[in-house]
N, C-alpha and C. Protein backbone atom coordinates (compact mmCIF):
# COMPACT_ATOMS: atom_id res chain seq x y z
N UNK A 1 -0.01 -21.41 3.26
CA UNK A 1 0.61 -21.53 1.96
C UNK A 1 0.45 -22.98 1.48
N UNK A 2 -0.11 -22.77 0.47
CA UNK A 2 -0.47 -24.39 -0.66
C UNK A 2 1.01 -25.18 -0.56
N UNK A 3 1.14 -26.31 -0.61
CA UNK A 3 2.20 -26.98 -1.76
C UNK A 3 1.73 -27.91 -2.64
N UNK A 4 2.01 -28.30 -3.62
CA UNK A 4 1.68 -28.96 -4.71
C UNK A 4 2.66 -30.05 -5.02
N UNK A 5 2.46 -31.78 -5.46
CA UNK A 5 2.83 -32.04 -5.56
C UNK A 5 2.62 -33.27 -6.71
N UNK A 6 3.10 -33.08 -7.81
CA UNK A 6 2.85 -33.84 -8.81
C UNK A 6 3.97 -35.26 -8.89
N UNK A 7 3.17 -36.50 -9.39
CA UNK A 7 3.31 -37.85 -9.12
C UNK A 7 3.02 -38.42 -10.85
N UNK A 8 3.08 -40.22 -11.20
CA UNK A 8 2.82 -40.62 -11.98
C UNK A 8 3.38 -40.34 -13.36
N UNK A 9 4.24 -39.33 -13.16
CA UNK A 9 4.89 -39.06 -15.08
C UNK A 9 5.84 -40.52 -14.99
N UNK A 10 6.38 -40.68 -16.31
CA UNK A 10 7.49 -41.96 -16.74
C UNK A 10 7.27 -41.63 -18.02
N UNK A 11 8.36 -43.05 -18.84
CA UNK A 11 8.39 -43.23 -20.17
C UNK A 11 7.03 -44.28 -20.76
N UNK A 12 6.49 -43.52 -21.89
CA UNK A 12 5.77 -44.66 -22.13
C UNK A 12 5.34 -44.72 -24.25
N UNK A 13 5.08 -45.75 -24.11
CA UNK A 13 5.37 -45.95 -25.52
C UNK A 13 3.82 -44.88 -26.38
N UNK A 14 4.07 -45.01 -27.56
CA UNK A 14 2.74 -43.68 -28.26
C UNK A 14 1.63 -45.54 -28.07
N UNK A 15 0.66 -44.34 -27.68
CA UNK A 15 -0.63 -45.08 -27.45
C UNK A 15 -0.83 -45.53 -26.30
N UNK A 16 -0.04 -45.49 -25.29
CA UNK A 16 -0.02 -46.38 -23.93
C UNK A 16 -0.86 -45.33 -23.02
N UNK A 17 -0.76 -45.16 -21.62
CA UNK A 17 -1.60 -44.55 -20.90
C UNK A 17 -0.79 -44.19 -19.59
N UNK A 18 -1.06 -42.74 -19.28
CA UNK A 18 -0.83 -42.31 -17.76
C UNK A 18 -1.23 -41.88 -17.05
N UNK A 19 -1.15 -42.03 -15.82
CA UNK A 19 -1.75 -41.35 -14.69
C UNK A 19 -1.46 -40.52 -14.12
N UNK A 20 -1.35 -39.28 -13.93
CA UNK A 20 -0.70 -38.05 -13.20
C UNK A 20 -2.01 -37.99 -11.80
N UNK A 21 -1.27 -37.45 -10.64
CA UNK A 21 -2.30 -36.66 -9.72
C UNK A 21 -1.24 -35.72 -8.74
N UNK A 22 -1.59 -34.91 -8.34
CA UNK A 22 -1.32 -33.65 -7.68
C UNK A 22 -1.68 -33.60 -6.41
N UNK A 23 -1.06 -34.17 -5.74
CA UNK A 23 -1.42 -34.03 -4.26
C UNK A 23 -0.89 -32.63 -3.59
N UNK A 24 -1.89 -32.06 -2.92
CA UNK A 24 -2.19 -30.39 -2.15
C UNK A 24 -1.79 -30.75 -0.38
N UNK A 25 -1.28 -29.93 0.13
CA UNK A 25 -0.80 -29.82 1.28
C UNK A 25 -0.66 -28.05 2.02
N UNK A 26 -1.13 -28.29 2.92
CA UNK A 26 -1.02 -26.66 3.98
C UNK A 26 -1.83 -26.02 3.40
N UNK A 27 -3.24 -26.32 2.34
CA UNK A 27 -4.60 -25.72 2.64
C UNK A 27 -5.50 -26.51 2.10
N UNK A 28 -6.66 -26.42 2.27
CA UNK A 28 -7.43 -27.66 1.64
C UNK A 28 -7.77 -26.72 0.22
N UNK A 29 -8.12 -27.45 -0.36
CA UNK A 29 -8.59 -26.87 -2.12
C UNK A 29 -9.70 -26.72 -2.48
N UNK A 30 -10.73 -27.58 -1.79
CA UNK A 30 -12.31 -27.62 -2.13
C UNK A 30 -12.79 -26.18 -2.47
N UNK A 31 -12.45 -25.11 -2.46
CA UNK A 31 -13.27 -24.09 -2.95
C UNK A 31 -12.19 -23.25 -4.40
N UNK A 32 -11.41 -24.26 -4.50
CA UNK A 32 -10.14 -23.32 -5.96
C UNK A 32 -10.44 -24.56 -6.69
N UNK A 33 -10.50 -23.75 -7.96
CA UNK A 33 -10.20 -24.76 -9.37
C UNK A 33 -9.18 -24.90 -9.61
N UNK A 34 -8.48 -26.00 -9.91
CA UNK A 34 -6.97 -26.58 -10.70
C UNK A 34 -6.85 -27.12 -11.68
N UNK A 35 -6.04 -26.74 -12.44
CA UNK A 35 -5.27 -27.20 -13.61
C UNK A 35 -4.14 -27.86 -13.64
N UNK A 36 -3.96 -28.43 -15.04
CA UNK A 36 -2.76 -28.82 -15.49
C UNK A 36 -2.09 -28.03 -16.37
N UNK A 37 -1.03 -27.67 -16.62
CA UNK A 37 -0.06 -27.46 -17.80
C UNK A 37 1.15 -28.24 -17.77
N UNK A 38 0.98 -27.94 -18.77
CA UNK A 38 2.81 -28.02 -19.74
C UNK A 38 3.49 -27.42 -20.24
N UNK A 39 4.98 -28.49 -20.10
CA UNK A 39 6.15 -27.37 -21.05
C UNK A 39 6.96 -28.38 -21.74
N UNK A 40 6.95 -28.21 -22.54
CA UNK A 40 8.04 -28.87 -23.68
C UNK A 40 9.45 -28.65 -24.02
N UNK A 41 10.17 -28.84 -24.19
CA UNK A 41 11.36 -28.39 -24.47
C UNK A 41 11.79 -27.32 -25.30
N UNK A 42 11.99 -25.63 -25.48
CA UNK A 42 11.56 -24.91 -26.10
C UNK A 42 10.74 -24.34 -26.25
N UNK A 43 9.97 -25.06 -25.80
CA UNK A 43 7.64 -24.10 -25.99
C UNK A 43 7.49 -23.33 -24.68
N UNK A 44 6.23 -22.81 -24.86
CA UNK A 44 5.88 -21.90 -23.62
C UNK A 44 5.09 -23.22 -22.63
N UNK A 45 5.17 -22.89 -21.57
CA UNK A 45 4.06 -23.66 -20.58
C UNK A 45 2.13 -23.01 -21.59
N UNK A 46 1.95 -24.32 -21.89
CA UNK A 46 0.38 -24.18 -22.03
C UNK A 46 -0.32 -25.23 -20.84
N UNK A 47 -1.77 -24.17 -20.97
CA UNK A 47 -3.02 -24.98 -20.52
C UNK A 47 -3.04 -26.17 -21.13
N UNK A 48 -3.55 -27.39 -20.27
CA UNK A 48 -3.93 -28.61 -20.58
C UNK A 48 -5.11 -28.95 -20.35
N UNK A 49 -5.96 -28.35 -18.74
CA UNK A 49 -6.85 -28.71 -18.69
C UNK A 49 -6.80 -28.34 -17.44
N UNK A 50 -8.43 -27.84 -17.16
CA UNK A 50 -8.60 -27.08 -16.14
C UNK A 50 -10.14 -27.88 -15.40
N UNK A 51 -10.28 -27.64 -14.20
CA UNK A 51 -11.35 -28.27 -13.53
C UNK A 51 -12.04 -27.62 -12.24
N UNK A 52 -13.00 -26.86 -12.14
CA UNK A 52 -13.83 -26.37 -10.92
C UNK A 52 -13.86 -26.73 -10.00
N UNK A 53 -13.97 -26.15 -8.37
CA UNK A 53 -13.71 -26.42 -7.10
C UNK A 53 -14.74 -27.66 -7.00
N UNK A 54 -15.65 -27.69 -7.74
CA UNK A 54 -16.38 -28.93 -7.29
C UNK A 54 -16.66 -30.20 -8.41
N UNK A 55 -15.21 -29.97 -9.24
CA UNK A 55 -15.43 -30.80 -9.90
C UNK A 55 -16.25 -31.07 -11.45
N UNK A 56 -17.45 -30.09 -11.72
CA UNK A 56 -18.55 -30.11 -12.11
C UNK A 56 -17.97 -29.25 -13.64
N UNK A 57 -17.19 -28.36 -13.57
CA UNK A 57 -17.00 -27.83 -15.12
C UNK A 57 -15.37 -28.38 -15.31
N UNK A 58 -15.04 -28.74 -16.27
CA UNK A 58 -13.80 -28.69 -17.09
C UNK A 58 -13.78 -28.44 -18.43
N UNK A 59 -12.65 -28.17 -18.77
CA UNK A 59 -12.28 -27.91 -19.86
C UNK A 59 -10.82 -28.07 -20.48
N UNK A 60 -10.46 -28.47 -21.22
CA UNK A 60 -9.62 -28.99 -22.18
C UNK A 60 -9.08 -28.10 -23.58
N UNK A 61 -7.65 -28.26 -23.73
CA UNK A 61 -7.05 -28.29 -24.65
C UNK A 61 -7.38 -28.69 -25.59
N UNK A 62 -7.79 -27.94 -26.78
CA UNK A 62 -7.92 -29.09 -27.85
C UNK A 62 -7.16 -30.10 -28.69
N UNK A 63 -5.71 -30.16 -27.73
CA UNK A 63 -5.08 -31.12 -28.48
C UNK A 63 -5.16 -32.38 -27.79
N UNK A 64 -5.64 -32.09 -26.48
CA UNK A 64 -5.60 -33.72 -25.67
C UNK A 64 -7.58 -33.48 -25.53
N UNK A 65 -7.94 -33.52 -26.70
CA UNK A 65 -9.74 -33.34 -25.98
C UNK A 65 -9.81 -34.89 -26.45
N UNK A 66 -10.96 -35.49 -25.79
CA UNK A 66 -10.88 -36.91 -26.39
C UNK A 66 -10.25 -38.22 -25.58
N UNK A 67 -9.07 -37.59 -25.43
CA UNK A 67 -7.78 -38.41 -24.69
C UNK A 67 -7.36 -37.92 -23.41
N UNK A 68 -7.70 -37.32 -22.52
CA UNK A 68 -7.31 -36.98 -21.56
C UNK A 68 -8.72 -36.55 -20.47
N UNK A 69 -7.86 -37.19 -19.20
CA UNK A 69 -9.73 -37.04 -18.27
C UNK A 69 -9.48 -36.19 -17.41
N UNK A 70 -9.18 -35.06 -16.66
CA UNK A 70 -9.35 -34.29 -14.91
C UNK A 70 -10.05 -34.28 -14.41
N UNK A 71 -9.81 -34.63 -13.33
CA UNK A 71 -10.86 -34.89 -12.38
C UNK A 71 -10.21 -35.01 -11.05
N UNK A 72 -11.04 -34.74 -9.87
CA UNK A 72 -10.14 -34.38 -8.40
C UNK A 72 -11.31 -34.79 -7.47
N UNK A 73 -10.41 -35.48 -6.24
CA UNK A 73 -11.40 -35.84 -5.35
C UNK A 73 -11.14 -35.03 -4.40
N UNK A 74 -12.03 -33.95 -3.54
CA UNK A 74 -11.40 -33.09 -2.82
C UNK A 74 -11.49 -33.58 -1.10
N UNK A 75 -11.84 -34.80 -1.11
CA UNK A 75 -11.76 -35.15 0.55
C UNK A 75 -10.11 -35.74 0.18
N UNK A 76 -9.38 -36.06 -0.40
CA UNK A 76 -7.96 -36.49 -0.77
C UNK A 76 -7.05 -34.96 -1.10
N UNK A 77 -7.97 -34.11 -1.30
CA UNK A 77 -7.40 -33.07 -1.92
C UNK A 77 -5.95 -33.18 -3.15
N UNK A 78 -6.35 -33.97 -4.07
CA UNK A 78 -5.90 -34.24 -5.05
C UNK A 78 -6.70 -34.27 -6.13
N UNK A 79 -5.69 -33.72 -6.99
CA UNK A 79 -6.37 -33.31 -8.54
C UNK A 79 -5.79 -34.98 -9.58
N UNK A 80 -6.46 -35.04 -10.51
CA UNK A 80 -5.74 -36.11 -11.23
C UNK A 80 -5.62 -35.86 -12.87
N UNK A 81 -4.97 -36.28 -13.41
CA UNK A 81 -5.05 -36.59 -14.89
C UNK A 81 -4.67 -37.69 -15.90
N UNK A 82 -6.25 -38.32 -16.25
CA UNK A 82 -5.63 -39.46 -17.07
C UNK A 82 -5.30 -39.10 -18.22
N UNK A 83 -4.14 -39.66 -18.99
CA UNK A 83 -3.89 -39.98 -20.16
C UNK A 83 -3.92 -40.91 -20.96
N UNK A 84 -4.38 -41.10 -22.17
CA UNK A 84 -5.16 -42.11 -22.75
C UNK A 84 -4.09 -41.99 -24.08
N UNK A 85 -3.98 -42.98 -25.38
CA UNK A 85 -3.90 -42.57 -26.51
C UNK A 85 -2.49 -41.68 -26.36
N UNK A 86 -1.29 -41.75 -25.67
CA UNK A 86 -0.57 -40.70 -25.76
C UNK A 86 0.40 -40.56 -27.24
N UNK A 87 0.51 -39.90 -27.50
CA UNK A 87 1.60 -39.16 -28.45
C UNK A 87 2.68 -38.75 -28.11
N UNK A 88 3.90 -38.79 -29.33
CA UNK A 88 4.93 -38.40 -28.72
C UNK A 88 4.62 -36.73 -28.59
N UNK A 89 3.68 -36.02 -29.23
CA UNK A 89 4.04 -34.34 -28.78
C UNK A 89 3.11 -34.23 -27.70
N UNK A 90 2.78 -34.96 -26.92
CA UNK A 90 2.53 -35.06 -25.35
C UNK A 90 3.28 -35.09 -24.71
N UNK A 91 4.67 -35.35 -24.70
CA UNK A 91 6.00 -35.24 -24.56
C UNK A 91 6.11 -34.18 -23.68
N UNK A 92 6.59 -34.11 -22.05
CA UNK A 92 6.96 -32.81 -21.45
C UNK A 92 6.75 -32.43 -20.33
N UNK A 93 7.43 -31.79 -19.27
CA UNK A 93 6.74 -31.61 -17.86
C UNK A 93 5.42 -31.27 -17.62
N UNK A 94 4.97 -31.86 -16.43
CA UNK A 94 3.12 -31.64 -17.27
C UNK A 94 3.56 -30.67 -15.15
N UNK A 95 2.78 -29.83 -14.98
CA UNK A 95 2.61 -29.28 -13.27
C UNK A 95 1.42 -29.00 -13.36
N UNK A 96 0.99 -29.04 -12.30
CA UNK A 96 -0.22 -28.41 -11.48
C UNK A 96 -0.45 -27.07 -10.87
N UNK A 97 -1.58 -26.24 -10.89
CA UNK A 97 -1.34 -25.27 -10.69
C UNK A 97 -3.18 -25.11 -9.75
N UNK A 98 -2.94 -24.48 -8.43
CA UNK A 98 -3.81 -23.97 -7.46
C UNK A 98 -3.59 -22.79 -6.99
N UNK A 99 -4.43 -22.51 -6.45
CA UNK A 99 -4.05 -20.72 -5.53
C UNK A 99 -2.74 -20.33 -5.15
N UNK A 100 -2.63 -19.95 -6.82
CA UNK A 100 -1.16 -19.31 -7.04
C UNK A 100 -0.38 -20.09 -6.84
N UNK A 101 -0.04 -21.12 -6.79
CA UNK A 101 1.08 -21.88 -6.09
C UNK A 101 0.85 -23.03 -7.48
N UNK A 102 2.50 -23.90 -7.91
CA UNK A 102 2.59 -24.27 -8.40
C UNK A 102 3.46 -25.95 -8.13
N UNK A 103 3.54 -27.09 -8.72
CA UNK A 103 3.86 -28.03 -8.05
C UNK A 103 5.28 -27.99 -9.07
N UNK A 104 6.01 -28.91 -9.08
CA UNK A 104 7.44 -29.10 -8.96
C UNK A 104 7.52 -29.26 -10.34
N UNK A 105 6.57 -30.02 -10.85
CA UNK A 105 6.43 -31.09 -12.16
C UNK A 105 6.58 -32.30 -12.50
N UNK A 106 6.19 -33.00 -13.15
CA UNK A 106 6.40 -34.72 -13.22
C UNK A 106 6.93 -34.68 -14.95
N UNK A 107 7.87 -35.25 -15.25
CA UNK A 107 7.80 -35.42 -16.32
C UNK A 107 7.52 -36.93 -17.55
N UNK A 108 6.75 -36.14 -18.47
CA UNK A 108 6.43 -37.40 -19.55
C UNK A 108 6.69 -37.41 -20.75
N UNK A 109 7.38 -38.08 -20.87
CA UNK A 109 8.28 -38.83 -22.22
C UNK A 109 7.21 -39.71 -22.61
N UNK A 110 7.07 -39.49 -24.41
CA UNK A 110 5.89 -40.59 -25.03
C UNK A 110 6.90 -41.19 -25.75
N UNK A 111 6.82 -42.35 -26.28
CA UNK A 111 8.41 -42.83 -27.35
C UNK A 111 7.42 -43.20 -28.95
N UNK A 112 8.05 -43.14 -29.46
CA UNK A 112 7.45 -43.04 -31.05
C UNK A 112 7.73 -44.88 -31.38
């Protein structure tokens, strides 16, 4: 059984930058693709951005396309996500999600 564990959320001002990563434990990941989502206060959990067991395809939200990087090193077995350019409706628990299993959440506050 996976565990997931998401790192790097805080407060940060609109335009500033963060680092999220997802550290995996009790299986290795190299052959599952992982994502990010979110949830906002009120909203549904959406896709943020998703990334292939080897790294090689992703894909993005079109509200963070542009501004946001995934990417995972799988000898660390951690997934990452930069944030660039943030906004306050970036605002919100961001989790990770692998073979079925989901991480706790980190949360990020953007300030206007």
């Amino acid at each position: 059984q996976v565990q997931l564990e998401e790192s790097g959320g805080g407060l940060v001002q609109a335009g500033g930058s963060l680092r999220l990563s997802c550290a995996a434990s009790g299986r290795t990941l190299s052959s599952y693709a992982m994502s990010w989502y979110r949830q906002a206060p009120g909203k549904e959990r959406e896709l943020v951005a998703g990334i292939s067991s080897d790294g090689g395809t992703r894909r993005y939200a079109d509200s963070v396309k542009g501004r946001f990087t995934i990417s995972r090193d799988n000898a660390k077995n951690t997934m990452y996500l930069q944030m660039n350019s943030l906004k306050p409706e970036d605002t919100a628990v961001y989790y990770c999600y692998a073979s079925r299993a989901w991480g706790q959440g980190t949360q990020v506050t953007v300030s206007s």
